[in-house]
C-alpha atoms as a PDB file:
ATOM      1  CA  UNK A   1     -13.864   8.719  -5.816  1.00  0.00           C
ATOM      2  CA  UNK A   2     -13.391   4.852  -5.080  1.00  0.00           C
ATOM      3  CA  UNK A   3     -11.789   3.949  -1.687  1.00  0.00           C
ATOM      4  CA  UNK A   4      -9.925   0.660  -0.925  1.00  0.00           C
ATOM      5  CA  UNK A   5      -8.782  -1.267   2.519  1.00  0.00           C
ATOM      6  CA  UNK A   6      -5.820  -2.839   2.338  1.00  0.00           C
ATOM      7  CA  UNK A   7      -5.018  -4.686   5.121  1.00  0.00           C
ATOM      8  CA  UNK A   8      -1.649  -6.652   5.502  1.00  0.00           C
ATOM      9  CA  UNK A   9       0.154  -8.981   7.685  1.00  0.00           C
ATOM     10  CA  UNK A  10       4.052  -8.066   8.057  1.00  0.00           C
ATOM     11  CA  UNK A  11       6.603 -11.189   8.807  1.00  0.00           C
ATOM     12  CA  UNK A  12       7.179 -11.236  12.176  1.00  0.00           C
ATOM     13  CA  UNK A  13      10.129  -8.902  13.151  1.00  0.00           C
ATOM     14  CA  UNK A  14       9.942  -6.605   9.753  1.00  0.00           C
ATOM     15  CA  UNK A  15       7.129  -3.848  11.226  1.00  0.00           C
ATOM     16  CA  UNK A  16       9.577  -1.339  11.050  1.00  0.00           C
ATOM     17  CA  UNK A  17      11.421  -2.532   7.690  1.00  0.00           C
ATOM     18  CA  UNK A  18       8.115  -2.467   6.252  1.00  0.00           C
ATOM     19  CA  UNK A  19       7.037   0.575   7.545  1.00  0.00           C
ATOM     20  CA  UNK A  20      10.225   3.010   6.528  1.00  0.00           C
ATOM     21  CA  UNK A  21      10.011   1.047   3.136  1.00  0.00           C
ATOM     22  CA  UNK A  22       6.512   2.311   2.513  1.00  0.00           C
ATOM     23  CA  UNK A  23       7.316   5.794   3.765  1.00  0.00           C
ATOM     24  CA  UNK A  24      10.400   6.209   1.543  1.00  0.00           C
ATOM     25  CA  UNK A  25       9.010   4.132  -1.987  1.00  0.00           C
ATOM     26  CA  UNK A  26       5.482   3.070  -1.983  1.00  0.00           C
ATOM     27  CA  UNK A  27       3.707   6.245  -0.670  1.00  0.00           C
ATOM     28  CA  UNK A  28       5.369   8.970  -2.487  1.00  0.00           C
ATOM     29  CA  UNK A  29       5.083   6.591  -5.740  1.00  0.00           C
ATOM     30  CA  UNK A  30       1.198   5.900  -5.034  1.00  0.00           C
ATOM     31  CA  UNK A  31       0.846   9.605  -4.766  1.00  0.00           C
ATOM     32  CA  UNK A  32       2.657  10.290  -7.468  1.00  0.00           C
ATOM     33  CA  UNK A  33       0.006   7.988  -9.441  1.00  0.00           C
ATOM     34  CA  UNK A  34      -2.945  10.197  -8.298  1.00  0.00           C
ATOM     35  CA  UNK A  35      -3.609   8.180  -5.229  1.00  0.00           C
ATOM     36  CA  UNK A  36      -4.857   9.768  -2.127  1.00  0.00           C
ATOM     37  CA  UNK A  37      -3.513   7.847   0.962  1.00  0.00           C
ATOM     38  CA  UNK A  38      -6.374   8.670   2.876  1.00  0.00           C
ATOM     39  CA  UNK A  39      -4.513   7.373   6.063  1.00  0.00           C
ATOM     40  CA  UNK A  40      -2.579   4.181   7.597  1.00  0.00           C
ATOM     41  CA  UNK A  41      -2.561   2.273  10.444  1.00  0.00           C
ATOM     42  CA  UNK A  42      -0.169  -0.254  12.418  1.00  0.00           C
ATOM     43  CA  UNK A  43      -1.282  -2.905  14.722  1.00  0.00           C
ATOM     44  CA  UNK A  44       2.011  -3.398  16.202  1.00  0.00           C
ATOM     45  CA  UNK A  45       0.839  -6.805  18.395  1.00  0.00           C
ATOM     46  CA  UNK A  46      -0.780  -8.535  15.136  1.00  0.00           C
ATOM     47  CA  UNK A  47       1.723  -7.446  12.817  1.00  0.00           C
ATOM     48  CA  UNK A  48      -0.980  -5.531  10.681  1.00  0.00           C
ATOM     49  CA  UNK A  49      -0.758  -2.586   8.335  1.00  0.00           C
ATOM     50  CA  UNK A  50      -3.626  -1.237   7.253  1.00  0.00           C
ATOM     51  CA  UNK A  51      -4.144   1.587   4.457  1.00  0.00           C
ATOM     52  CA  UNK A  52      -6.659   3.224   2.745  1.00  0.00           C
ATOM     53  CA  UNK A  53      -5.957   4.683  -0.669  1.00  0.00           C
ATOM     54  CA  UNK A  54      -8.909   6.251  -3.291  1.00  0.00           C
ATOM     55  CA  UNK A  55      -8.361   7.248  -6.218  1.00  0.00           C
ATOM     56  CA  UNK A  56     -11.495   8.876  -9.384  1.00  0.00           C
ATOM     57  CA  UNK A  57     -10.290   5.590 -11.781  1.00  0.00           C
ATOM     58  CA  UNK A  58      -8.347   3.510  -9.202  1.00  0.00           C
ATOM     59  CA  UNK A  59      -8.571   0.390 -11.855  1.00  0.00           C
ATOM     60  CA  UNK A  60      -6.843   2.249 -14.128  1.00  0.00           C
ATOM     61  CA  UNK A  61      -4.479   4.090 -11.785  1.00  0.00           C
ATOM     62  CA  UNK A  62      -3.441   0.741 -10.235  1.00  0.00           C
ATOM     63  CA  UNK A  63      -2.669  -0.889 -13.309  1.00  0.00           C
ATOM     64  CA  UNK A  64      -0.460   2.011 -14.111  1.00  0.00           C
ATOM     65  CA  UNK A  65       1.286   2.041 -10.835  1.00  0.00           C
ATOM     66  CA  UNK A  66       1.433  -1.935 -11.048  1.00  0.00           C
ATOM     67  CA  UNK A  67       3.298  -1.746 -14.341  1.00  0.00           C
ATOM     68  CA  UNK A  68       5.429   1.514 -14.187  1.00  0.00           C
ATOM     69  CA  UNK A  69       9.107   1.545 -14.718  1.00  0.00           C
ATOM     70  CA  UNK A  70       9.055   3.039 -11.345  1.00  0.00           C
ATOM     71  CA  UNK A  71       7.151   0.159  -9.428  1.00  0.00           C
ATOM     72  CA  UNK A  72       9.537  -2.278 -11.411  1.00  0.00           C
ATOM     73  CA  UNK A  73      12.712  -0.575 -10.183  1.00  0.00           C
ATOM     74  CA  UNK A  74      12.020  -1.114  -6.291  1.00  0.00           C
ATOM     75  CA  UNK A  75      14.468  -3.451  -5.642  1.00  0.00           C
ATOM     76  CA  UNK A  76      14.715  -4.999  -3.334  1.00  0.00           C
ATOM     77  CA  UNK A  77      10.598  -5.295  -3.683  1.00  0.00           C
ATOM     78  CA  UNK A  78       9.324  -3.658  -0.268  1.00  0.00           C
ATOM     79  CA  UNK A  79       6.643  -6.792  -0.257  1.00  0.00           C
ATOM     80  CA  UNK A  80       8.892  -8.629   0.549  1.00  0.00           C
ATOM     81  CA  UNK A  81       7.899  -7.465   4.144  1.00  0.00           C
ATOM     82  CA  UNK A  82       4.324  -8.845   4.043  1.00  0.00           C
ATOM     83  CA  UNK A  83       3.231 -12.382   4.565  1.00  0.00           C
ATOM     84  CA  UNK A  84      -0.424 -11.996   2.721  1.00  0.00           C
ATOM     85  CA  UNK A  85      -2.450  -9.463   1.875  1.00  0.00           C
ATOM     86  CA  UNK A  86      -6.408  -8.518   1.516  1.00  0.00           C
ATOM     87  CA  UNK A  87      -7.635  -5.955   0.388  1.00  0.00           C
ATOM     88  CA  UNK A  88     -11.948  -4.490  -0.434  1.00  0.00           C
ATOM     89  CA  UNK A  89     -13.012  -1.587  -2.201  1.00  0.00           C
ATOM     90  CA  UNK A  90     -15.082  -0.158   0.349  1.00  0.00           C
ATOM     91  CA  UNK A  91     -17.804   2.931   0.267  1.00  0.00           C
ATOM     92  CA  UNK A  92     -18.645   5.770   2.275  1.00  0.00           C
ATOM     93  CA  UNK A  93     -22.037   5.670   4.160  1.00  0.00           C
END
């Protein structure tokens, strides 16, 4: 299993945009892909939203999601929440 951080900074004011967004169309369509939302995080004060998703081939899986019909048809594009975003693969110890 491969884990990854995401961590993301939401535009001022669009926390809980963002948030019922990623509840309603990017979760359930992650999971759908064979991700495991391992759990997420808000850090209402910074405007942060951090994630961690795994997945066995999470290259793979993410280029799937990336590309799908499905990812294509969010429209409006939740992203268009987030001001930047970083994200590490990261591993157990």
């Amino acid at each position: 299993m491969r884990f990854q951080l995401r961590d993301y900074r939401v535009k001022p004011g669009e926390m809980r945009q963002w948030l019922a967004e990623w509840s309603a169309h990017i979760r359930p369509l992650r999971e759908k892909f064979g991700f495991q939302v391992v759990g997420s995080w808000a850090i209402a004060e910074q405007d942060r939203f951090i994630w961690i998703l795994a997945h066995d081939d999470f290259e793979a899986a993410d280029r799937s999601y990336y590309e799908s019909p499905e990812r294509h048809a969010l429209d409006p594009n939740p992203a268009r929440h987030l001001a930047a975003t970083d994200q590490h693969f990261i591993d157990p110890v």
